[in-house]
N, C-alpha and C. Protein backbone atom coordinates (compact mmCIF):
# COMPACT_ATOMS: atom_id res chain seq x y z
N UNK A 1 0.85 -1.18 0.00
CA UNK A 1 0.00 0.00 0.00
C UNK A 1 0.90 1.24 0.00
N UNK A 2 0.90 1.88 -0.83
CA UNK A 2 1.51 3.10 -1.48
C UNK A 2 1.05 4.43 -0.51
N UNK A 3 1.81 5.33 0.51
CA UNK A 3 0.97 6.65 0.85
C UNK A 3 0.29 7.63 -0.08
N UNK A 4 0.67 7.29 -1.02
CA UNK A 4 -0.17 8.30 -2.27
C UNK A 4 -1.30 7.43 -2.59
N UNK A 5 -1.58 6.29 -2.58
CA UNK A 5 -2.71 5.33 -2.92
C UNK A 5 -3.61 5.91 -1.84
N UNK A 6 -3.10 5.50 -0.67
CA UNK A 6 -3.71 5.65 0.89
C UNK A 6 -4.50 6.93 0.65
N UNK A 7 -3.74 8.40 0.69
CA UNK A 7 -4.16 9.20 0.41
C UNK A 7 -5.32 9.63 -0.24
N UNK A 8 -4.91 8.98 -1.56
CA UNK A 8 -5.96 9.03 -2.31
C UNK A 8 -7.98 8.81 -2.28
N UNK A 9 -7.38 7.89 -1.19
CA UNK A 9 -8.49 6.91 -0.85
C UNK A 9 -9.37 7.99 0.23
N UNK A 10 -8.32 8.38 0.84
CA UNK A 10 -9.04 9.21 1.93
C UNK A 10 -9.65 10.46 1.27
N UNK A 11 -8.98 11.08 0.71
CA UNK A 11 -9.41 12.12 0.01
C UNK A 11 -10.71 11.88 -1.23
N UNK A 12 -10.95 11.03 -1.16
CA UNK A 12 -12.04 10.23 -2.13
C UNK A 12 -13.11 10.03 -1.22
N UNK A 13 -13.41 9.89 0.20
CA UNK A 13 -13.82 9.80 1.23
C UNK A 13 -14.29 10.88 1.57
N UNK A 14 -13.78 11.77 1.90
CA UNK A 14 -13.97 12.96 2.44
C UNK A 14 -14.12 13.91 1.51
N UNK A 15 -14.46 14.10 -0.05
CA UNK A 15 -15.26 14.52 -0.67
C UNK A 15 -16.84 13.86 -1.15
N UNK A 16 -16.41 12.56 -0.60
CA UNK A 16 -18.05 12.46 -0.64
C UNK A 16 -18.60 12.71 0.68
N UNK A 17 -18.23 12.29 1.62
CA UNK A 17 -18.61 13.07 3.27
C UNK A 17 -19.06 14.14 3.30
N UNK A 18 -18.05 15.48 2.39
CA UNK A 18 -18.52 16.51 2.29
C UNK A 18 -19.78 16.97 1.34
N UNK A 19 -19.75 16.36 0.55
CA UNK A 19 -20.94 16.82 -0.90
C UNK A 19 -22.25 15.67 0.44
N UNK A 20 -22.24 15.02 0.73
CA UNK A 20 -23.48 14.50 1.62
C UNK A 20 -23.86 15.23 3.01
N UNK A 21 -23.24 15.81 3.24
CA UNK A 21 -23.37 16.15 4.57
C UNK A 21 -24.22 17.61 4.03
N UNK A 22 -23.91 18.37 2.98
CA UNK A 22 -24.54 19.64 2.43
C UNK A 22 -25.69 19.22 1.64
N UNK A 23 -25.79 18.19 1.14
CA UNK A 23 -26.58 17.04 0.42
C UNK A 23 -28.07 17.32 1.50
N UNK A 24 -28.00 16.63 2.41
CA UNK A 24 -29.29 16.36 3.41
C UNK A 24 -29.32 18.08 3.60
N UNK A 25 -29.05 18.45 3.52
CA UNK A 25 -29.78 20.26 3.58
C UNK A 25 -30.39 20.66 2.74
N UNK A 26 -29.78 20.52 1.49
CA UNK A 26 -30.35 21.14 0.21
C UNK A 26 -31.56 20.28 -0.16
N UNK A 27 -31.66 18.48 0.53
CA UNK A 27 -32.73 17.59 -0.17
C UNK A 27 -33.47 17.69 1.08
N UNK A 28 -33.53 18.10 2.03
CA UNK A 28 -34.50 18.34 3.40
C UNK A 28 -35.25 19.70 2.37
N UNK A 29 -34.73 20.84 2.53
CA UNK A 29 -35.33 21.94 1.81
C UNK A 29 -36.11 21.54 0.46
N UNK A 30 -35.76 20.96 -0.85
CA UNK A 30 -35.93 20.16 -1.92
C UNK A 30 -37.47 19.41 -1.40
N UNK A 31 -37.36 18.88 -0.90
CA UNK A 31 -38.09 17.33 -0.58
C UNK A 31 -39.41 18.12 0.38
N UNK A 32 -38.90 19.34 0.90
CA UNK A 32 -40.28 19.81 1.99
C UNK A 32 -40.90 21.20 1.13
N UNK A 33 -39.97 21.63 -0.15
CA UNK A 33 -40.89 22.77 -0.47
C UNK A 33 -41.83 21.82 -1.95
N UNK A 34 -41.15 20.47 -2.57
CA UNK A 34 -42.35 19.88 -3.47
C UNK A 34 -43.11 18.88 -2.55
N UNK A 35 -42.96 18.31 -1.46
CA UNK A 35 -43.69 17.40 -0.66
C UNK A 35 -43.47 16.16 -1.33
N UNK A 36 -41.55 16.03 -1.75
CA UNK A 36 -41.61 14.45 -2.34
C UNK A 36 -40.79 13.62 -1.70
N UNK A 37 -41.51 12.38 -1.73
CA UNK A 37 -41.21 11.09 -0.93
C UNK A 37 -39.66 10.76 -1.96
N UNK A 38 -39.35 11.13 -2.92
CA UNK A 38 -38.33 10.25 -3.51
C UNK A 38 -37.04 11.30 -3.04
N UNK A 39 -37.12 12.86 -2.93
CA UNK A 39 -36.26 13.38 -2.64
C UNK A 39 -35.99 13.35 -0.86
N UNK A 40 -37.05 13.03 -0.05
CA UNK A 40 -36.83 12.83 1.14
C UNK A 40 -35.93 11.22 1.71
N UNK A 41 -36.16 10.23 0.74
CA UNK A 41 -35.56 9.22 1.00
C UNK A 41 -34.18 9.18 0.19
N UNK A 42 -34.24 10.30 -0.70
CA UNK A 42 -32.51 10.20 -1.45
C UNK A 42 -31.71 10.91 0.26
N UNK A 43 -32.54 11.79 0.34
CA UNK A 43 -31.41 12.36 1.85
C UNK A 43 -31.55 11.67 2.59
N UNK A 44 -32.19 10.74 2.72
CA UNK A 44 -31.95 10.01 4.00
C UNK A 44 -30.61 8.74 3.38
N UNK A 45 -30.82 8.30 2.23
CA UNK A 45 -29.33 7.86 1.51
C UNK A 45 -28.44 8.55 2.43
N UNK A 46 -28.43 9.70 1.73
CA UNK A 46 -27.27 10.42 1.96
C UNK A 46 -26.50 10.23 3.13
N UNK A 47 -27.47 10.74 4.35
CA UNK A 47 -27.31 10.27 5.77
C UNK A 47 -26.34 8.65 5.59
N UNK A 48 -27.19 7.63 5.17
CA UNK A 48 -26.38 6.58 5.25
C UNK A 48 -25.40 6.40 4.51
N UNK A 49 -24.93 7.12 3.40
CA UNK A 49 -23.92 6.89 2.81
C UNK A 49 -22.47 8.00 3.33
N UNK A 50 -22.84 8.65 4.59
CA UNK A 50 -22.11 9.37 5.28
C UNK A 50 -21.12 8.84 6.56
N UNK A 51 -22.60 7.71 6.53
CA UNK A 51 -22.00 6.58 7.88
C UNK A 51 -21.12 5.62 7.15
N UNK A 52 -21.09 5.34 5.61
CA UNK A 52 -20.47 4.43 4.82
C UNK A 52 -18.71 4.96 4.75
N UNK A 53 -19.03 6.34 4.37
CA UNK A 53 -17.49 7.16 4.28
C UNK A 53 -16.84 7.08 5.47
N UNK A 54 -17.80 7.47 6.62
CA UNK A 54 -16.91 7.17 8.28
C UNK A 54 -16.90 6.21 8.08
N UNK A 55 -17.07 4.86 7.85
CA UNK A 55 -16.34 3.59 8.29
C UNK A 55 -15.24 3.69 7.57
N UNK A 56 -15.27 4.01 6.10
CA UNK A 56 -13.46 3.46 5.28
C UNK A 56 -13.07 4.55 6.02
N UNK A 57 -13.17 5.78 6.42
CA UNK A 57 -12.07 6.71 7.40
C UNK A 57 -11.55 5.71 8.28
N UNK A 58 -12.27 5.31 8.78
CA UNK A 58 -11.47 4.33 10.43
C UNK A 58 -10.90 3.26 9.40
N UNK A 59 -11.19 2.56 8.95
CA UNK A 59 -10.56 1.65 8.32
C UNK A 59 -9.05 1.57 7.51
N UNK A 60 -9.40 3.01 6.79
CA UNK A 60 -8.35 3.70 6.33
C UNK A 60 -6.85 4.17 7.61
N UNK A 61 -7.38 4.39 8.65
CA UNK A 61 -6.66 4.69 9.70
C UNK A 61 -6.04 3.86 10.46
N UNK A 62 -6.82 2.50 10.31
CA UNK A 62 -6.02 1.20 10.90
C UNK A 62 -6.54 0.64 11.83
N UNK A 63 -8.32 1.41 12.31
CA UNK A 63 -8.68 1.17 13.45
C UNK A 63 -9.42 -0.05 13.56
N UNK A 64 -9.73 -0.97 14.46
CA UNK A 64 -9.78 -2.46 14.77
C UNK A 64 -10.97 -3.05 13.93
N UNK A 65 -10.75 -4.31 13.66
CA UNK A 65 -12.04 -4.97 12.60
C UNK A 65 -13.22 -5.27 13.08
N UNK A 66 -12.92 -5.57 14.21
CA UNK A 66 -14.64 -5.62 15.43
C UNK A 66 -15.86 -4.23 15.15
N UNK A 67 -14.71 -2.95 15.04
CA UNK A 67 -15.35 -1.50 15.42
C UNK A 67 -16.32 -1.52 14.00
N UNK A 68 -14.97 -2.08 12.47
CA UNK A 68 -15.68 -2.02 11.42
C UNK A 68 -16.67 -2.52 11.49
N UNK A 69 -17.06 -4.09 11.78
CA UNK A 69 -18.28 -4.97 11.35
C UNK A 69 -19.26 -4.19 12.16
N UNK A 70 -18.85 -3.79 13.40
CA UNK A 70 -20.24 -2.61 14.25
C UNK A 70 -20.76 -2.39 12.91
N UNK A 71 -19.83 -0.95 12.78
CA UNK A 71 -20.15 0.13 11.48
C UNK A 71 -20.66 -0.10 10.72
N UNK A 72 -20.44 -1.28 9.90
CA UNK A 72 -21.58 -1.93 8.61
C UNK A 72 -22.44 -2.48 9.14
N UNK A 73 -22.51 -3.15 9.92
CA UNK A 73 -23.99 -3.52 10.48
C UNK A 73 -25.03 -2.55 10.90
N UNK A 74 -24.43 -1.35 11.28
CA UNK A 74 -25.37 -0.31 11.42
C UNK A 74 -25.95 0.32 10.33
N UNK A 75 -24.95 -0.04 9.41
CA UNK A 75 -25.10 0.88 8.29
C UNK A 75 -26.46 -0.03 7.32
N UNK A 76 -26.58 -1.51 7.25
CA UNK A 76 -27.39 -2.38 7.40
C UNK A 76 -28.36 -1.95 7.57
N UNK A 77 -28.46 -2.11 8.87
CA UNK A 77 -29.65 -1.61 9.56
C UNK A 77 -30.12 -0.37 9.41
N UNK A 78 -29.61 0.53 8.99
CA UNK A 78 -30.18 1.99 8.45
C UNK A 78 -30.83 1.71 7.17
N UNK A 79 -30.24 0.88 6.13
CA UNK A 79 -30.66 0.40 4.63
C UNK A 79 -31.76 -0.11 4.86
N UNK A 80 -32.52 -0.65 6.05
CA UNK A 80 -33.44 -1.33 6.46
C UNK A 80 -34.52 -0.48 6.55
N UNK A 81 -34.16 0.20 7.51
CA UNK A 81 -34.99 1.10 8.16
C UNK A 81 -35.37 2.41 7.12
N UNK A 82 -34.76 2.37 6.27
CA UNK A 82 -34.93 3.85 5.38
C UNK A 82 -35.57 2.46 4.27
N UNK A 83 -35.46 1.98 3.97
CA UNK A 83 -36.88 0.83 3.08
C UNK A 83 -37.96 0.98 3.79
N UNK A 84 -37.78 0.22 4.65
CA UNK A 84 -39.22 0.57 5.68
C UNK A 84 -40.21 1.92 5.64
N UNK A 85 -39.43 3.02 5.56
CA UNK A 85 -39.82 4.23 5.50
C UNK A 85 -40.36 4.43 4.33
N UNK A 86 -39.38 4.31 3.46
CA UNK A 86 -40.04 4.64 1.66
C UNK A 86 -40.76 4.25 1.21
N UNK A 87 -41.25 2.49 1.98
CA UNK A 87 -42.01 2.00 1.30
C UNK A 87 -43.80 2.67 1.99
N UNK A 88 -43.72 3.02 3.03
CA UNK A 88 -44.58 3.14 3.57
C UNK A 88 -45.25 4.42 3.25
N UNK A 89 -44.36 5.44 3.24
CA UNK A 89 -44.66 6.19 2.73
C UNK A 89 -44.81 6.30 0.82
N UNK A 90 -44.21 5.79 0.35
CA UNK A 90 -44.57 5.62 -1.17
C UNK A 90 -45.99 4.97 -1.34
N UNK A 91 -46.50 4.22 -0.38
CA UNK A 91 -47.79 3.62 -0.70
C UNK A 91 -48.79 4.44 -0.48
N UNK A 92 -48.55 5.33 0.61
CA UNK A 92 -49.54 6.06 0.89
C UNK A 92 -49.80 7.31 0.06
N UNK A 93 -48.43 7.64 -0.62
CA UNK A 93 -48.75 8.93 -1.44
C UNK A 93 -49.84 8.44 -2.72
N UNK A 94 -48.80 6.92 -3.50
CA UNK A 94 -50.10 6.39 -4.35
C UNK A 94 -51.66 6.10 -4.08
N UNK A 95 -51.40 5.59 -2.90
CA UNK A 95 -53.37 5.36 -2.58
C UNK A 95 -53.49 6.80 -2.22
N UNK A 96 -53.50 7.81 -1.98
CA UNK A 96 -53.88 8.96 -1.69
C UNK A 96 -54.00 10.41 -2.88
N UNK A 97 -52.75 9.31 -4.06
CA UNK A 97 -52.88 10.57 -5.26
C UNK A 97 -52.22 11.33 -4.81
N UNK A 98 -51.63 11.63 -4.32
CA UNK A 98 -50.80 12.78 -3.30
C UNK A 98 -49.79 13.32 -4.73
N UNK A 99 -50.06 14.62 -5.11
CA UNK A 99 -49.27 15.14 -6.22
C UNK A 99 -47.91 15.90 -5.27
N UNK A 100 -46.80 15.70 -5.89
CA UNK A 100 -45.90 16.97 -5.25
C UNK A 100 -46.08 17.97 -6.76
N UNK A 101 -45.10 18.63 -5.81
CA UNK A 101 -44.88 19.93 -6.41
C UNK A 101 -43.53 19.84 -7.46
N UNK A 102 -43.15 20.54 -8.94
CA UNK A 102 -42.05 20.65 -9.33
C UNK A 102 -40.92 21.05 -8.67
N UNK A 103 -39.76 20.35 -8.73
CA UNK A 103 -38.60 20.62 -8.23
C UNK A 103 -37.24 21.03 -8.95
N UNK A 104 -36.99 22.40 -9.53
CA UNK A 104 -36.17 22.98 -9.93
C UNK A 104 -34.85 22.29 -9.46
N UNK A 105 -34.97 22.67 -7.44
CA UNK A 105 -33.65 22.43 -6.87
C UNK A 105 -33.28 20.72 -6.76
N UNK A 106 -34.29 20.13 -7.02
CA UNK A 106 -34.47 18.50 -6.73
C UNK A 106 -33.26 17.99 -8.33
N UNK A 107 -34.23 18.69 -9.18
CA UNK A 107 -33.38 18.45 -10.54
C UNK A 107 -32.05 18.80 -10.66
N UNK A 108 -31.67 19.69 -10.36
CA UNK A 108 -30.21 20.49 -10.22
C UNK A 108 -29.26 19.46 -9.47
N UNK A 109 -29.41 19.06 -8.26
CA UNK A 109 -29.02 18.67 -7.70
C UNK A 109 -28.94 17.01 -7.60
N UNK A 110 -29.97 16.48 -8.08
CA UNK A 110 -30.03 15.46 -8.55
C UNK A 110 -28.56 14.94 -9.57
N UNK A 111 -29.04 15.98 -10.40
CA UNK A 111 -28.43 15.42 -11.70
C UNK A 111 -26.46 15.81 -11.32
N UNK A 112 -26.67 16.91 -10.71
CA UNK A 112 -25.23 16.80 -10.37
C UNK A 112 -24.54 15.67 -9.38
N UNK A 113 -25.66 15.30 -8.56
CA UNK A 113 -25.29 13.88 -7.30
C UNK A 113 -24.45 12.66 -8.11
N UNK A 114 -25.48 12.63 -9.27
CA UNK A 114 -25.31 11.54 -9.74
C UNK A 114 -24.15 11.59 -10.74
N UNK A 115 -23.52 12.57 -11.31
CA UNK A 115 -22.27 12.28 -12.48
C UNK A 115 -20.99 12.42 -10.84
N UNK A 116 -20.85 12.87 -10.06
CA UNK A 116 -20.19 13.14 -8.88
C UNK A 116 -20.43 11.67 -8.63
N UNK A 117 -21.13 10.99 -8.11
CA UNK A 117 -21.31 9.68 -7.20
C UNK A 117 -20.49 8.62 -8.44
N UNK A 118 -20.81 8.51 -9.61
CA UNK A 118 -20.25 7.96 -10.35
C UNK A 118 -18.62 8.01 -10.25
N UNK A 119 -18.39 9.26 -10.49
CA UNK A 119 -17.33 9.33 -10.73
C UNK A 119 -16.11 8.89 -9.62
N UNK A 120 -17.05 9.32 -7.97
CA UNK A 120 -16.49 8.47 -7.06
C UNK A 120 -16.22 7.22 -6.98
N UNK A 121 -17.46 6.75 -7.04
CA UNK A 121 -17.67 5.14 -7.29
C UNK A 121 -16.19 4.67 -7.80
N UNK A 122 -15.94 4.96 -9.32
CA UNK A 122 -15.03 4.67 -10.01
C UNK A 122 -13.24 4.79 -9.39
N UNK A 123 -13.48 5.74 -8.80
CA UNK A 123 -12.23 6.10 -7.64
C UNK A 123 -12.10 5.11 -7.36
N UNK A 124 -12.86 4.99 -6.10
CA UNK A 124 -12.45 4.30 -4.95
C UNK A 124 -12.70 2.79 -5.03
N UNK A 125 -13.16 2.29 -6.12
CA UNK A 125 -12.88 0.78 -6.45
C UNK A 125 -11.61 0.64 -7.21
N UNK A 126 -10.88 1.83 -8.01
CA UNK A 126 -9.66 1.17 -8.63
C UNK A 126 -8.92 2.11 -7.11
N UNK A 127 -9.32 2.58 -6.31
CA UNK A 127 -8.35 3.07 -5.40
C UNK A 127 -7.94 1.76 -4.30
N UNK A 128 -9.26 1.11 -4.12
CA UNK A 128 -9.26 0.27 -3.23
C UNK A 128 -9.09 -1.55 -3.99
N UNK A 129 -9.18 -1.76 -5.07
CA UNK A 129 -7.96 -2.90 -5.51
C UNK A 129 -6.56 -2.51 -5.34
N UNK A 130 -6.48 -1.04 -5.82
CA UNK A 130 -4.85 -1.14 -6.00
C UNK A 130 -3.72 -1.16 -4.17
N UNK A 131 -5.14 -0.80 -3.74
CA UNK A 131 -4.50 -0.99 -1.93
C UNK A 131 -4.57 -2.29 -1.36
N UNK A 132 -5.81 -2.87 -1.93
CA UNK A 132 -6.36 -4.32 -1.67
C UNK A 132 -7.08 -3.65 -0.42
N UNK A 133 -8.07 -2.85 -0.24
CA UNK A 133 -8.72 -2.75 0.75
C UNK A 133 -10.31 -3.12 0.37
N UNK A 134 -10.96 -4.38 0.92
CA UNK A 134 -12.39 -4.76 1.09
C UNK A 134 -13.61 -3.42 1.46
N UNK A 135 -13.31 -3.00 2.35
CA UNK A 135 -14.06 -1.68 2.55
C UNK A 135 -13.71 -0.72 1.51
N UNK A 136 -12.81 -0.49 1.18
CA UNK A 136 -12.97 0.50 0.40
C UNK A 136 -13.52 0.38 -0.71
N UNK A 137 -13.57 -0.89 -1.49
CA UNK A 137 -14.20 -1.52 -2.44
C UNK A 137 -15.51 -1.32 -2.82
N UNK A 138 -15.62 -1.70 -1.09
CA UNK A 138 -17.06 -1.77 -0.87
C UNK A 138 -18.06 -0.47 -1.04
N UNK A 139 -17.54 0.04 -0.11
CA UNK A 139 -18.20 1.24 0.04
C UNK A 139 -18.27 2.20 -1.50
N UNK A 140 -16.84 1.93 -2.32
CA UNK A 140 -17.41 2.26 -3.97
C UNK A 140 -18.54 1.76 -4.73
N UNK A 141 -18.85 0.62 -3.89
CA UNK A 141 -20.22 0.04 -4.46
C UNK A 141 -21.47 0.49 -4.06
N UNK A 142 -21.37 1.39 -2.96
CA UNK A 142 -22.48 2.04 -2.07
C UNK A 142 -22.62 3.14 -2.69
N UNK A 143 -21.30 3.99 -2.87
CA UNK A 143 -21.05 5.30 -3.67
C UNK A 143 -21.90 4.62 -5.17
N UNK A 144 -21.91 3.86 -6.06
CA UNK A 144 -22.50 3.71 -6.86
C UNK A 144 -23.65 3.46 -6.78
N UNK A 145 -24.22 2.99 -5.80
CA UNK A 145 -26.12 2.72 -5.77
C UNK A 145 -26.44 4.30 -5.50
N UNK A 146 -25.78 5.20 -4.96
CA UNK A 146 -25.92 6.64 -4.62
C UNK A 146 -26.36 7.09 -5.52
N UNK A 147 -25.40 6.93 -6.88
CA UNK A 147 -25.37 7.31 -8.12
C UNK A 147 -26.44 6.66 -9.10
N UNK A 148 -27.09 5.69 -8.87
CA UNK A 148 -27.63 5.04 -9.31
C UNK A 148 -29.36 5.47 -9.05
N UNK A 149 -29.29 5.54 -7.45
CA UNK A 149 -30.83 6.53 -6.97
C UNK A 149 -30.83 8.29 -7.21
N UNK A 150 -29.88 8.70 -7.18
CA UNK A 150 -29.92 9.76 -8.38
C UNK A 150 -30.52 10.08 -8.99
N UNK A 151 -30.03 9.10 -9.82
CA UNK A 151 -30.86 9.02 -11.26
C UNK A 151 -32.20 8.60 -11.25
N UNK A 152 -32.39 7.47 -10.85
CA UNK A 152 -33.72 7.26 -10.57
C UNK A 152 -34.98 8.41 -10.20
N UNK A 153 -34.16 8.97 -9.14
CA UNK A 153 -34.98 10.05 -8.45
C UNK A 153 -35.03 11.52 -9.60
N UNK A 154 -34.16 11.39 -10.38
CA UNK A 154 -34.05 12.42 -11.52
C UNK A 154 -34.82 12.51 -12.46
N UNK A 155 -35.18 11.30 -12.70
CA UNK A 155 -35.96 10.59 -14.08
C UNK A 155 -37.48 10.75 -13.00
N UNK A 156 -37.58 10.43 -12.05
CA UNK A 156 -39.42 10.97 -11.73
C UNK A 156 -39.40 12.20 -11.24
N UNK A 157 -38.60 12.97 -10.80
CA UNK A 157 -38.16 14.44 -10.85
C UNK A 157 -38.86 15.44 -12.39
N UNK A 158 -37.98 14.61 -13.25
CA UNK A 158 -38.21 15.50 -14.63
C UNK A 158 -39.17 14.80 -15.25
N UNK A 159 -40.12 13.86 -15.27
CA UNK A 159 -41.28 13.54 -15.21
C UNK A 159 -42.26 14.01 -14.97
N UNK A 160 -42.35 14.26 -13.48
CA UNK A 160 -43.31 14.79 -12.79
C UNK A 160 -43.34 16.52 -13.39
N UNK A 161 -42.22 17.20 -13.47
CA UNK A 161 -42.02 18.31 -14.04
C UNK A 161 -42.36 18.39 -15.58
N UNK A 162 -41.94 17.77 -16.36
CA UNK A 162 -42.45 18.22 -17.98
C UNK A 162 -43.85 17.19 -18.34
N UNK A 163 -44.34 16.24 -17.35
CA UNK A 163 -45.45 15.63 -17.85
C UNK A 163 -46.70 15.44 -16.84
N UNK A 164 -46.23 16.19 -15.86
CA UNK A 164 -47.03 16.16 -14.64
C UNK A 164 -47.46 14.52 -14.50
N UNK A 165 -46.29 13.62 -14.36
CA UNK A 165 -46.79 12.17 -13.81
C UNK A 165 -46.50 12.41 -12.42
N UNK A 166 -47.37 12.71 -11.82
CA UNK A 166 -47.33 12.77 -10.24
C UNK A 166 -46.87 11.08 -9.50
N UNK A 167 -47.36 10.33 -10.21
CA UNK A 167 -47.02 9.14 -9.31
C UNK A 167 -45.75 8.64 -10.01
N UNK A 168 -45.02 9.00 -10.69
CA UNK A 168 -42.85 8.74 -10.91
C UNK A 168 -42.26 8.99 -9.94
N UNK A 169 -42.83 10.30 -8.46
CA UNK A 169 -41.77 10.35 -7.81
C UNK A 169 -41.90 9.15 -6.63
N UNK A 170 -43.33 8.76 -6.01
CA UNK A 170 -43.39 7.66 -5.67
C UNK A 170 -42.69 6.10 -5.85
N UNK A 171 -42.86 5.92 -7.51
CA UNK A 171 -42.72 5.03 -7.71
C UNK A 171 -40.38 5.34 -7.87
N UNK A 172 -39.79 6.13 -7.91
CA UNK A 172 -38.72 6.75 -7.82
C UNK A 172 -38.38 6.26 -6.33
N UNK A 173 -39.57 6.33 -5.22
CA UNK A 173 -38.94 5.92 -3.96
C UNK A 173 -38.74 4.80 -3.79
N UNK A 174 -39.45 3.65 -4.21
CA UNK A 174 -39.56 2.14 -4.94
C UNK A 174 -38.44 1.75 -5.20
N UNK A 175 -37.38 2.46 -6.18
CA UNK A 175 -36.15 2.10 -6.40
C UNK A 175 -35.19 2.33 -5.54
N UNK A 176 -35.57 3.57 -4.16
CA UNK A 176 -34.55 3.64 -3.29
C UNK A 176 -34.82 2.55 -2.17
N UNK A 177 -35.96 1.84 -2.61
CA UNK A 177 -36.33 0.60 -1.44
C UNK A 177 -35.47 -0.52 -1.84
N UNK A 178 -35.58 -0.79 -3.25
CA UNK A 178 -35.06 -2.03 -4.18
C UNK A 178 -33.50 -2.05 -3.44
N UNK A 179 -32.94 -1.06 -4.07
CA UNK A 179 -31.43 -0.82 -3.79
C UNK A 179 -30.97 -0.91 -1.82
N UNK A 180 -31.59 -0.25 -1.38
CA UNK A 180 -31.73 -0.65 -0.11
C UNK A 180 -31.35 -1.31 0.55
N UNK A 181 -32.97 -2.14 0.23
CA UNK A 181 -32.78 -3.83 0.94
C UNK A 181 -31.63 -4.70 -0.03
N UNK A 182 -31.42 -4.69 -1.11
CA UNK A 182 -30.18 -5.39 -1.86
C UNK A 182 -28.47 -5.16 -0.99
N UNK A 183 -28.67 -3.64 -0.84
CA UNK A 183 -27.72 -3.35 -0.16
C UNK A 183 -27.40 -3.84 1.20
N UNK A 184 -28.40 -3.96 1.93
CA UNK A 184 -28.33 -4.36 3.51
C UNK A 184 -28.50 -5.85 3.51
N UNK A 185 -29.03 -6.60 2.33
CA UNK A 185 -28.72 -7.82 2.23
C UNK A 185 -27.39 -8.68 2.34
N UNK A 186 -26.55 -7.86 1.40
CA UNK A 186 -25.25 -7.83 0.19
C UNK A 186 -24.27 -7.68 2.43
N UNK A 187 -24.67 -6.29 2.74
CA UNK A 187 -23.89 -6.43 4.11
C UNK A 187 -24.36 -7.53 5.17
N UNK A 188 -25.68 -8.13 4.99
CA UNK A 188 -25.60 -8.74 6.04
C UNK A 188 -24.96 -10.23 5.65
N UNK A 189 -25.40 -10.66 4.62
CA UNK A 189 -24.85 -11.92 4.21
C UNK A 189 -23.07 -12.03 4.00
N UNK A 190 -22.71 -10.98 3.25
CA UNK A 190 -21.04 -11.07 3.42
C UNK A 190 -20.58 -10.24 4.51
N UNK A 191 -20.53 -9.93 5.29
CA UNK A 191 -19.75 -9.69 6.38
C UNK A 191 -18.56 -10.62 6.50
N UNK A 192 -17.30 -10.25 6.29
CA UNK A 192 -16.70 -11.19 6.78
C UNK A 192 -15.56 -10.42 7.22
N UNK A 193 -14.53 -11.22 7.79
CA UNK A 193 -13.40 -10.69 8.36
C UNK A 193 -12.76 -9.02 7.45
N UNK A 194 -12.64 -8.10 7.75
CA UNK A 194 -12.61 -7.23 7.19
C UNK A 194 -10.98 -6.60 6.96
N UNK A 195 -10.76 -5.70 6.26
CA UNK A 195 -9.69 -5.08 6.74
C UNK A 195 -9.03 -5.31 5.46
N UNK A 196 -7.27 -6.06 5.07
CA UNK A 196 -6.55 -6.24 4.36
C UNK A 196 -6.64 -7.12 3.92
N UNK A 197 -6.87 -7.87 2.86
CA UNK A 197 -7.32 -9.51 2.56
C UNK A 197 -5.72 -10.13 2.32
């Protein structure tokens, strides 16, 4: 493991830490001035993909493999619990017809999440073969479902905006359920010894 690799890795980390942590502000505001379920559950992503970056920090730092498996298991269990949420609420907006409102800032921001999350993604999986780090790997794969509900949430975003399909952003939260539970699956079933393989 190279200190410029290392580096790298961290600094790949802590720009997505940072773009998420400003993320849940702009999609709290976003999500409460159109009243949409798909931009309220992308920030709640966010949230969990914040707890994803603090784990490769500690990991990155050297700190013990017990603390990691905590960390992903929580992080699990948040993937859980934010399904739970979306779905519940996505059902109710459909049986209720519940229209939101257009989202200028939803779109903007959207669409920038997602060429950014990509481009992370792509980092920190050739950052984290070339270190041989499992978490870091990993968590490029998290950074990519990021990138992936994005889009999703972009596409019933600009839907709902140029065709007034009120029920895309619903069905938009659907895909942050799919990815979710896949995700908290993917951690609960491989968990395994973590760290340097």
């Amino acid at each position: 493991m190279t200190t410029r690799l290392l580096r790298r890795g961290i600094h790949l980390e802590y720009v997505t830490l940072g773009w998420n942590v400003i993320g849940i502000a702009v999609l709290a505001i976003a999500a409460l001035r159109a009243r949409s379920v798909a931009l309220l559950g992308f920030g709640f992503d966010s949230l969990i993909e914040i707890g994803a970056s603090t784990v490769v920090l500690w990991e990155l730092s050297g700190t013990g493999e017990a603390r990691q498996r905590r960390a992903l298991r929580a992080i699990g269990v948040a993937f859980v619990v934010l399904a739970a949420y979306i779905t519940s609420q996505s059902v109710i907006v459909l049986a209720a017809r519940h229209h939101p409102a257009h989202s200028p800032l939803g779109i903007i921001w959207t669409s920038v999440t997602a060429v950014l999350m990509f481009a992370l993604a792509r980092g920190k999986t050739a950052t984290g073969k070339a270190i041989d780090s499992r978490v870091l790997e990993t968590e490029g794969r998290v950074t990519f479902i990021d990138g992936l509900l994005a889009t999703s949430v972009l596409i019933g975003l600009v839907l709902n905006s140029a065709f007034d399909l009120w029920w895309a952003d619903p069905l938009a939260g659907f895909v942050i359920v799919f990815y979710g539970v896949k995700e908290a699956r993917t951690i609960f079933t491989d968990l395994r010894p973590l760290g340097h393989a």
